[in-house]
C-alpha atoms as a PDB file:
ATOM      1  CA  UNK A   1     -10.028  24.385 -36.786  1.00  0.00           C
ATOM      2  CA  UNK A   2     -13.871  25.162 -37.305  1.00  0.00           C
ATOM      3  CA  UNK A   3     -14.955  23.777 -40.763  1.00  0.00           C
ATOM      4  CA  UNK A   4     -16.505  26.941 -41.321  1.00  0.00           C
ATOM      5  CA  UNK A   5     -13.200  28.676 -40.353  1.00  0.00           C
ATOM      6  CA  UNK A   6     -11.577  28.518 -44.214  1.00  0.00           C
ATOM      7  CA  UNK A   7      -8.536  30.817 -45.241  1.00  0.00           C
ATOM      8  CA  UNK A   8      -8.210  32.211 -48.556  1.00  0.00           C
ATOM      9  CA  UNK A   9      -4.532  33.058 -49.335  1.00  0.00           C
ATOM     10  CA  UNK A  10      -3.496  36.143 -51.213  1.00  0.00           C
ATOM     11  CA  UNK A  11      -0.497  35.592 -54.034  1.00  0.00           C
ATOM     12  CA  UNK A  12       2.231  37.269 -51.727  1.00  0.00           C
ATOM     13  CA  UNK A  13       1.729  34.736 -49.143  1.00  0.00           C
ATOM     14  CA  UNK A  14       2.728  31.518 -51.893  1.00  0.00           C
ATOM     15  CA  UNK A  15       5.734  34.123 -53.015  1.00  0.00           C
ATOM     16  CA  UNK A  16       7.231  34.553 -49.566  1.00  0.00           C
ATOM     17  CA  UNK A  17       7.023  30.535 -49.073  1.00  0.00           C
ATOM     18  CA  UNK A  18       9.616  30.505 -52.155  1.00  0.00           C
ATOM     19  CA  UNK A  19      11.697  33.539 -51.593  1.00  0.00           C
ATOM     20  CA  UNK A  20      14.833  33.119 -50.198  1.00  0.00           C
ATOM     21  CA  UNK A  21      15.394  37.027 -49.849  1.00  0.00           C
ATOM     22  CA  UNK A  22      13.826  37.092 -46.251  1.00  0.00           C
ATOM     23  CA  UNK A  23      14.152  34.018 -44.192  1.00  0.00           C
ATOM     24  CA  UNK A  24      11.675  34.846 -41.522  1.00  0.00           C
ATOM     25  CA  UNK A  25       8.881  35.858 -44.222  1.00  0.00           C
ATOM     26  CA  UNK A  26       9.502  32.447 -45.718  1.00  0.00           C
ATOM     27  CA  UNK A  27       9.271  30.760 -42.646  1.00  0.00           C
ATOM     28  CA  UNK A  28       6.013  32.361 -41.243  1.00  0.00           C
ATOM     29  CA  UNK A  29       4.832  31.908 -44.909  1.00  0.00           C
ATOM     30  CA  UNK A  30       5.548  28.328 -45.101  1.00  0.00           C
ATOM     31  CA  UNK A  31       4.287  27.562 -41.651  1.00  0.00           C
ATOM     32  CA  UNK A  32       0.826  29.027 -42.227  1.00  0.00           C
ATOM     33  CA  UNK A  33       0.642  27.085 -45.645  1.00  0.00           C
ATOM     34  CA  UNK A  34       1.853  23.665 -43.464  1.00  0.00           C
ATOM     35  CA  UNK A  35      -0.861  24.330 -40.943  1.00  0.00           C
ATOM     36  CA  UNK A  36      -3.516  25.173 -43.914  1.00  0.00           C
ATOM     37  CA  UNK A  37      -2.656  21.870 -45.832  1.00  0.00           C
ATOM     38  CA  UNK A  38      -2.738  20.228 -42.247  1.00  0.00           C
ATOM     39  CA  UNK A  39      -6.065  21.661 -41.501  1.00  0.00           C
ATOM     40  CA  UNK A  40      -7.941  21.070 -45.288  1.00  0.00           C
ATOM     41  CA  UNK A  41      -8.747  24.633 -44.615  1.00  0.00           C
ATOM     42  CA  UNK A  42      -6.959  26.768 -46.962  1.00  0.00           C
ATOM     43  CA  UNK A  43      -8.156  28.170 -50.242  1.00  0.00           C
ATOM     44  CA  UNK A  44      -7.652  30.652 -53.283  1.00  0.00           C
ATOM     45  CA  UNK A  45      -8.696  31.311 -56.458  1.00  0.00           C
ATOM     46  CA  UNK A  46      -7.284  31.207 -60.075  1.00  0.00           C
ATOM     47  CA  UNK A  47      -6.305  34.706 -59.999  1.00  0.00           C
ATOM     48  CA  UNK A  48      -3.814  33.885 -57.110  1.00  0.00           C
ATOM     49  CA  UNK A  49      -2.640  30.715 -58.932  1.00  0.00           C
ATOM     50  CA  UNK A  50      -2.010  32.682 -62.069  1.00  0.00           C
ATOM     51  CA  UNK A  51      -0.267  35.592 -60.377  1.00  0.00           C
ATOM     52  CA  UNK A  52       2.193  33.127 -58.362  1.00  0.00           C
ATOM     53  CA  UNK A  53       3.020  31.318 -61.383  1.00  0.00           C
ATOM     54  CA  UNK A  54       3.983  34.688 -63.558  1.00  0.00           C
ATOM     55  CA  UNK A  55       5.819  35.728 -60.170  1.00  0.00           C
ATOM     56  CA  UNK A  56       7.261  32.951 -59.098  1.00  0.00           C
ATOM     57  CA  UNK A  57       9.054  32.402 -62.751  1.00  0.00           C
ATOM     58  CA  UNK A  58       9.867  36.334 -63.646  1.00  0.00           C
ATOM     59  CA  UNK A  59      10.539  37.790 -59.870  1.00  0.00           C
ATOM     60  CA  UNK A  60      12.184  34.683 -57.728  1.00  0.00           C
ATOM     61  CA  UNK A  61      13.279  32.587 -60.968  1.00  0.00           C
ATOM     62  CA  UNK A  62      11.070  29.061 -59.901  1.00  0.00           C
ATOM     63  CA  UNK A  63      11.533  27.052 -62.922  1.00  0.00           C
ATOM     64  CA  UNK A  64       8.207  27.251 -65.151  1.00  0.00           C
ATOM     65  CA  UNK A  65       8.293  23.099 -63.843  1.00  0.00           C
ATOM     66  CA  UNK A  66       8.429  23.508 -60.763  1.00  0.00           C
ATOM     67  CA  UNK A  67       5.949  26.362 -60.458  1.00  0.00           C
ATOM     68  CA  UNK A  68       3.817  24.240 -62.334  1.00  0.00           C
ATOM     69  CA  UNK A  69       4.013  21.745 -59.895  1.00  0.00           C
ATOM     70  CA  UNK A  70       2.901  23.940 -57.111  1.00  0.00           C
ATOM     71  CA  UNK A  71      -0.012  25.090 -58.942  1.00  0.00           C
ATOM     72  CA  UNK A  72      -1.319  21.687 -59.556  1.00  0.00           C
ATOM     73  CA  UNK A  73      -1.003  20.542 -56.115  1.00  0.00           C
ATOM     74  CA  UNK A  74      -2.842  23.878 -54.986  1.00  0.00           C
ATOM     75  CA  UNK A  75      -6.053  22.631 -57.455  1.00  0.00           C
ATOM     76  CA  UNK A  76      -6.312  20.523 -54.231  1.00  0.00           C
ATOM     77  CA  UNK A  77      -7.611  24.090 -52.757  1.00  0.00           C
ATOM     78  CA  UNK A  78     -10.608  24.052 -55.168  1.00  0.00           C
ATOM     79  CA  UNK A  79      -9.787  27.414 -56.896  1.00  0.00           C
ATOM     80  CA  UNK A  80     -12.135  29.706 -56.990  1.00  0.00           C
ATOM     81  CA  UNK A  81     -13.082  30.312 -60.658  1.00  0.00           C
ATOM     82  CA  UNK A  82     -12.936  34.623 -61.264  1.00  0.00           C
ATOM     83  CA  UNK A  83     -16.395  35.261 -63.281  1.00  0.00           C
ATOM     84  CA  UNK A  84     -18.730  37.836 -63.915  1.00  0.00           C
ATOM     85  CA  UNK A  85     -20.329  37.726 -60.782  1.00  0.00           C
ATOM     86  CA  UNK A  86     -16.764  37.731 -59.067  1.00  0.00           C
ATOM     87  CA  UNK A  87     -15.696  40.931 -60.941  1.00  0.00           C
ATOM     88  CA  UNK A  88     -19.365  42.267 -60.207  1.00  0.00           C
ATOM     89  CA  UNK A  89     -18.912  41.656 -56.212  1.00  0.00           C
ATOM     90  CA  UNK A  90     -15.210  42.784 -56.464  1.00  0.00           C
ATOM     91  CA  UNK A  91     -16.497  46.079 -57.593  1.00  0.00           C
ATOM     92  CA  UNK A  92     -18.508  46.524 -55.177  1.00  0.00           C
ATOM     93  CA  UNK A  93     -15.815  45.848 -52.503  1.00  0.00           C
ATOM     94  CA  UNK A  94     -13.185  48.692 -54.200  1.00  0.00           C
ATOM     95  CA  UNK A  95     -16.422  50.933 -53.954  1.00  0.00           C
ATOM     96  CA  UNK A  96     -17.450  50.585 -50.430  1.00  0.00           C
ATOM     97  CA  UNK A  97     -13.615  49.653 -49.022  1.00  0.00           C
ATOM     98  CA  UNK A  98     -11.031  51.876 -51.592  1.00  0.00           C
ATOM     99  CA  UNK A  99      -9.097  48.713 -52.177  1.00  0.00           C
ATOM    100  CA  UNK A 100      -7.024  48.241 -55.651  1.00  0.00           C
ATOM    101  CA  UNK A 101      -8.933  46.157 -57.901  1.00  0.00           C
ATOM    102  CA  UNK A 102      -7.016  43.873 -57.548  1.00  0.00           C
ATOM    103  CA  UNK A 103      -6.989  43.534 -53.584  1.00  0.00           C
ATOM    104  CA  UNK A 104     -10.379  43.702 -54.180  1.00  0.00           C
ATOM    105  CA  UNK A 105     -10.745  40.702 -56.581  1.00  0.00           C
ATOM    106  CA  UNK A 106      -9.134  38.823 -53.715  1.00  0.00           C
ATOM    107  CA  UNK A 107     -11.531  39.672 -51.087  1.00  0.00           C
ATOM    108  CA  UNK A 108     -14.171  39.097 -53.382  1.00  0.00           C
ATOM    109  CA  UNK A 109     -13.503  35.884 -54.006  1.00  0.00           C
ATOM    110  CA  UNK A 110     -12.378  34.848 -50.280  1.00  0.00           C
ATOM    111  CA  UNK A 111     -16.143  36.169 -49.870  1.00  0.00           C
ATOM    112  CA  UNK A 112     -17.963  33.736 -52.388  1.00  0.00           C
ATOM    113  CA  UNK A 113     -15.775  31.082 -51.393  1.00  0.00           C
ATOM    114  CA  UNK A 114     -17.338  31.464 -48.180  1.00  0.00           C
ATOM    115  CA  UNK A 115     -14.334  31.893 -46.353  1.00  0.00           C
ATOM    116  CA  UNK A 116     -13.792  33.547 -42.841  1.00  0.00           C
ATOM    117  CA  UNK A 117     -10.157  34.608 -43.029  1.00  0.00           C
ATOM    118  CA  UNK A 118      -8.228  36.355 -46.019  1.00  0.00           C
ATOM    119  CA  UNK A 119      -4.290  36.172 -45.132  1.00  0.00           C
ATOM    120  CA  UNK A 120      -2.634  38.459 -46.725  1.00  0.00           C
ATOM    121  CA  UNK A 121      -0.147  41.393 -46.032  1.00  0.00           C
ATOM    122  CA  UNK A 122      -1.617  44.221 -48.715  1.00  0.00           C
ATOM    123  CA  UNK A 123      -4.559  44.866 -46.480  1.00  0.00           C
ATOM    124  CA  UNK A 124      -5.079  45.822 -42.699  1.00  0.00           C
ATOM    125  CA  UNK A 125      -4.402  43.174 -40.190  1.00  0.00           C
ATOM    126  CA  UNK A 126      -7.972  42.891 -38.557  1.00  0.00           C
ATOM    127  CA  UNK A 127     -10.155  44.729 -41.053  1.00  0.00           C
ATOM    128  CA  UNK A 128     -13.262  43.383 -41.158  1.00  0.00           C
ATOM    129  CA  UNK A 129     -14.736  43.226 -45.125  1.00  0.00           C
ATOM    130  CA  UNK A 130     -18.518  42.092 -44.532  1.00  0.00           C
ATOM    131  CA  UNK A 131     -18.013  38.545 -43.310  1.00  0.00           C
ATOM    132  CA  UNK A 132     -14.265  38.422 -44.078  1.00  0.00           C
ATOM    133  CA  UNK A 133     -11.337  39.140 -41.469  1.00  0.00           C
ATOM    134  CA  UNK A 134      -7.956  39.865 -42.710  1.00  0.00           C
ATOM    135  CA  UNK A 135      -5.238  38.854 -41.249  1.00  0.00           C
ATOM    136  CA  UNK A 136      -1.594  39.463 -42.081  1.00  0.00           C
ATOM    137  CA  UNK A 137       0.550  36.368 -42.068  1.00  0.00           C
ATOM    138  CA  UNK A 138       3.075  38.015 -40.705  1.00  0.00           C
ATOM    139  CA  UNK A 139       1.239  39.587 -37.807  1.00  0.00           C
ATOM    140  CA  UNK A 140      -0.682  36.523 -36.733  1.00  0.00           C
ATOM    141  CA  UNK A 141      -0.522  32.896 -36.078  1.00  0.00           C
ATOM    142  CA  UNK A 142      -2.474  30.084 -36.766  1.00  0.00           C
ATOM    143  CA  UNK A 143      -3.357  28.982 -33.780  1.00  0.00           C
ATOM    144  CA  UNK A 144      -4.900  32.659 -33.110  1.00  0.00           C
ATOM    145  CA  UNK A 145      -7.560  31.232 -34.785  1.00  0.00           C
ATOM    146  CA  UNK A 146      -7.934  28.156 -32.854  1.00  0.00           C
ATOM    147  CA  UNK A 147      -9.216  30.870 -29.873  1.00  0.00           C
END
């Protein structure tokens, strides 16, 4: 993969590499997170890491040590740190785009991180936000981006 070709991952992709409620999610989840670690490509930001670890715990019942575990190993992804400037750009993506804050807090950070790709399933597979492309994990394949 491109070195400028990064991939931020949303919180629902981390969740479906855990959840045993839908094998094939898990799979294509797990695969894309194999290929990312593979590839020193992937990244996120401490919003994700936060929202896995209250999810992973209350929603899929990880135990606090091992979701603790995967959030250290994911510091390996240089988080993206949510500041000021972060919440100031994310507002200006829900403005021009309609996303949820939230969603938009994502692709905000995916975009100071300097990523190209933001995988996650809560936007549109393809959208194009500024300099970001979303794809949906679930939809696509990693070697799609190797084209």
């Amino acid at each position: 993969m491109p070195s400028d070709s990064t991939v931020f991952v949303d919180t629902n992709v981390l969740l479906y590499a855990d959840d045993g409620a839908d094998d094939a999610k898990r799979l294509r989840a797990r695969l894309w997170l194999d290929w990312l670690w593979a590839g020193h490509c992937g990244r996120l930001s401490t919003q994700v890491l936060n929202e896995y670890y209250v999810n992973a715990v209350r929603k899929l019942g990880v135990s606090q040590g091992d979701a603790r575990a995967k959030v250290r190993r994911f510091q390996l992804w240089q988080p993206w740190q949510i500041d000021h400037q972060t919440v100031e750009a994310a507002w200006g993506v829900e403005a021009r785009y309609g996303f949820s804050f939230w969603d938009s807090l994502v692709a905000a950070a995916a975009l100071q991180a300097g990523c190209a790709y933001l995988l996650t399933e809560d936007l549109q597979n393809g959208q194009r936000v500024d300099s970001l492309t979303i794809l949906n994990p679930f939809l696509s394949t990693p070697e799609q981006l190797l084209v």
